[in-house]
Protein backbone atom coordinates (compact mmCIF):
# COMPACT_ATOMS: atom_id res chain seq x y z
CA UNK A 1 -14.54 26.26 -47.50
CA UNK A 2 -15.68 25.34 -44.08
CA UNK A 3 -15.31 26.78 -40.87
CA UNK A 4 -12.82 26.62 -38.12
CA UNK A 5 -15.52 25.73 -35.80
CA UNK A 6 -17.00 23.22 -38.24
CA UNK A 7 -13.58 21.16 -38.77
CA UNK A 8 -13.04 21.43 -35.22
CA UNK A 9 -16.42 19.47 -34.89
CA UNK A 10 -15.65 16.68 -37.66
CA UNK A 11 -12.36 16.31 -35.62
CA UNK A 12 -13.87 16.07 -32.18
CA UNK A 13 -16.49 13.42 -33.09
CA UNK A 14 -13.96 11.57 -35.33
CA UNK A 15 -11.06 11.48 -32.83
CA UNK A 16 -13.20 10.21 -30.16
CA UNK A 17 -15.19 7.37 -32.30
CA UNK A 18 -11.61 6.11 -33.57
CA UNK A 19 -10.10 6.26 -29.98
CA UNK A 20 -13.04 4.45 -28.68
CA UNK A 21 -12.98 2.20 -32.00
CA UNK A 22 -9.10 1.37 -30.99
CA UNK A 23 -9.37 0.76 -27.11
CA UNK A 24 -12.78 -1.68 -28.41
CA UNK A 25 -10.10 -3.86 -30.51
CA UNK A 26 -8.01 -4.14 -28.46
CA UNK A 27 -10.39 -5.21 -25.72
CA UNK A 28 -12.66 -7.64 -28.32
CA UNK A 29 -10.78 -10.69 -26.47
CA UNK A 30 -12.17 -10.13 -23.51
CA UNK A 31 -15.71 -11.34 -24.56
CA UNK A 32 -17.18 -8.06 -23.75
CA UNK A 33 -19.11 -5.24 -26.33
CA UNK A 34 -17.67 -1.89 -26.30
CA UNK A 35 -21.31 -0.86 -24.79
CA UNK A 36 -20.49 -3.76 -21.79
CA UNK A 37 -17.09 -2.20 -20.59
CA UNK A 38 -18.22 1.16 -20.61
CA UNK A 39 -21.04 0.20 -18.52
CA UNK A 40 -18.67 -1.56 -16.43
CA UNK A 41 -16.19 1.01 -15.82
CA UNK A 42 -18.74 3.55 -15.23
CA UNK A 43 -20.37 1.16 -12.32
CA UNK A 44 -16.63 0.89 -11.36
CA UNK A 45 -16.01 4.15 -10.98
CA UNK A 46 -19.06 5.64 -9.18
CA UNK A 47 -18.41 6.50 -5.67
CA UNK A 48 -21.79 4.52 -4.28
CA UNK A 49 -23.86 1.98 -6.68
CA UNK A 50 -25.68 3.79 -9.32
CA UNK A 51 -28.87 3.33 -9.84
CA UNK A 52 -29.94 1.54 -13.34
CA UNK A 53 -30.78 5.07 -14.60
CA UNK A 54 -27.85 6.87 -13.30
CA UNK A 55 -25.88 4.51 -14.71
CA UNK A 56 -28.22 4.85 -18.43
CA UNK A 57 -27.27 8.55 -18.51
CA UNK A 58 -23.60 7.99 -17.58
CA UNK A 59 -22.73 6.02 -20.69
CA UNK A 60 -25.52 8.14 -22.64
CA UNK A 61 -28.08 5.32 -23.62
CA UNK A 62 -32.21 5.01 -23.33
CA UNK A 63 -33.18 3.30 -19.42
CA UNK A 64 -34.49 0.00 -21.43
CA UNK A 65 -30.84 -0.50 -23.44
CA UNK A 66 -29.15 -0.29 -20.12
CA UNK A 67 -31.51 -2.93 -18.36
CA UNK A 68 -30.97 -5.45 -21.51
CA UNK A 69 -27.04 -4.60 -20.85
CA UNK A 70 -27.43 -5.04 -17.48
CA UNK A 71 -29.29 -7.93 -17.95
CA UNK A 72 -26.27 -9.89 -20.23
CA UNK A 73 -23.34 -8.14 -17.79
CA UNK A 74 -25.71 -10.27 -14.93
CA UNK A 75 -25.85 -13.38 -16.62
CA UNK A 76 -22.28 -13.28 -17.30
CA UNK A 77 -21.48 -12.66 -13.70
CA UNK A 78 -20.00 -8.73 -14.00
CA UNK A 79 -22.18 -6.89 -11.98
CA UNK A 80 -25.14 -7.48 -9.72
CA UNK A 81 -28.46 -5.41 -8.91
CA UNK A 82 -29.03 -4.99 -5.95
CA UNK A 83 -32.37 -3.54 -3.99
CA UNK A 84 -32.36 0.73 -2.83
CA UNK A 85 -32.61 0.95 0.39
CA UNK A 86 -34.45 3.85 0.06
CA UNK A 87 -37.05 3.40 -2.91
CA UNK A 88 -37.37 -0.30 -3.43
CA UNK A 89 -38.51 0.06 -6.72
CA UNK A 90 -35.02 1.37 -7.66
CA UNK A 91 -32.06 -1.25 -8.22
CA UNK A 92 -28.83 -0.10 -7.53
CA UNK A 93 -25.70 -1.29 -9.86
CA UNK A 94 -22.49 -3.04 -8.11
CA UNK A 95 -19.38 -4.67 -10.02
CA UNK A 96 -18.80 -8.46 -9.11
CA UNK A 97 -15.12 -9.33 -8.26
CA UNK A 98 -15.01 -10.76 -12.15
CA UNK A 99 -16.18 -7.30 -12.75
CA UNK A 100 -13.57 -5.50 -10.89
CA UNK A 101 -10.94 -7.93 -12.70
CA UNK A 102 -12.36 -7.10 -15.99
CA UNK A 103 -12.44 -2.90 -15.50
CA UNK A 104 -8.80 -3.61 -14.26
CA UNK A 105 -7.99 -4.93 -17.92
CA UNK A 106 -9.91 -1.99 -19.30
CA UNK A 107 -8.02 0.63 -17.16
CA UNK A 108 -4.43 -1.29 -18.49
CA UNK A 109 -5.45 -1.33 -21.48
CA UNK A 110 -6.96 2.20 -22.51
CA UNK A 111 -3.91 3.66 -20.36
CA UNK A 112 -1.79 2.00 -23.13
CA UNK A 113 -3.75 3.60 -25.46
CA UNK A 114 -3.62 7.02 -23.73
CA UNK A 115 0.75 6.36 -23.70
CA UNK A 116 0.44 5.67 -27.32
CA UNK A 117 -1.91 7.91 -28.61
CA UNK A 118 -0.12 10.96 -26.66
CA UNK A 119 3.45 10.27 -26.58
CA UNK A 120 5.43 13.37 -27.95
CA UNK A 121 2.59 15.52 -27.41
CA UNK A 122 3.68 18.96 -26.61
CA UNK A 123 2.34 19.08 -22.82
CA UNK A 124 1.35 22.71 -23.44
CA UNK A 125 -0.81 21.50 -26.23
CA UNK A 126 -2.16 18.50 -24.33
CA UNK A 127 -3.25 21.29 -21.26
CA UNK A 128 -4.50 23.52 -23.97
CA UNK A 129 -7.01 21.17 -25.85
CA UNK A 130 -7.95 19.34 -22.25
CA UNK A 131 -8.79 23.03 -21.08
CA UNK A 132 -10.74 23.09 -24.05
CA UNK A 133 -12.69 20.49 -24.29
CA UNK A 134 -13.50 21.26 -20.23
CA UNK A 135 -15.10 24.31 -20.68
CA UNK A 136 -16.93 22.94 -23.83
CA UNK A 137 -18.48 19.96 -21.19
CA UNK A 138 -19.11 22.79 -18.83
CA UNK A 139 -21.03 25.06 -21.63
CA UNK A 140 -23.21 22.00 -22.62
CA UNK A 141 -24.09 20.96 -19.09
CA UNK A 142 -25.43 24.84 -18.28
CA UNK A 143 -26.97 24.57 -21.85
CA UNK A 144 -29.10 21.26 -20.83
């Protein structure tokens, strides 16, 4: 028999790789790998360009995966690099309008995932598992 803690793992992991798996189908006609719009949104969101390691960490992949991303999201005409103006060795990440109109998609489209996913969801439950899984990120981030 395995523990509570244990099935609560399998669950985590498996609920997030088949939410991510879902939003990814239903964004595959948009021309764009599930790695692509993550690193998308995650340039989108950032309050000031990230830098192409910032950005690495964000979505949780090596520095030289994120350069050959960035490198394809360039080509394609989704984000740009742009110079620090601080350390010019650093290259700072910005979203192209096409970009912005492409994270826009995203956004529609995993908030009618979120609607799906969670409608009839006891609220009190919702709060309860996003308290949760909170102070789970917290406890890994002091653990690092």
């Amino acid at each position: 028999m395995t523990s509570i803690e244990e099935q609560f793992s399998a669950a985590l992991h498996g609920a997030a790789r088949q939410w991510r798996l879902l939003i990814d189908r239903r964004l595959k006609g948009l021309g764009v790998s599930q790695a692509g719009w993550m690193t998308i949104t995650m340039a989108a969101k950032a309050r000031e360009p990230l830098s192409q390691s910032e950005l690495a960490a964000a979505v949780g992949v090596e520095g030289a995966t994120m350069v050959a991303m960035l490198d394809r999201l360039s080509k394609a005409g989704l984000i740009e690099r742009m110079p620090s103006e601080t350390d010019r060795r650093v290259k700072r990440v910005t979203v192209t309008a096409a970009g912005m109109d492409l994270y826009q998609q995203v956004r529609k489209e995993a908030s009618a995932v979120r609607k799906e996913l969670l409608a009839g969801v006891d609220p009190a439950l919702l709060q309860a598992a996003t308290d949760l899984l909170v102070t789970l990120g917290t406890r890994i981030e002091e653990a690092e």
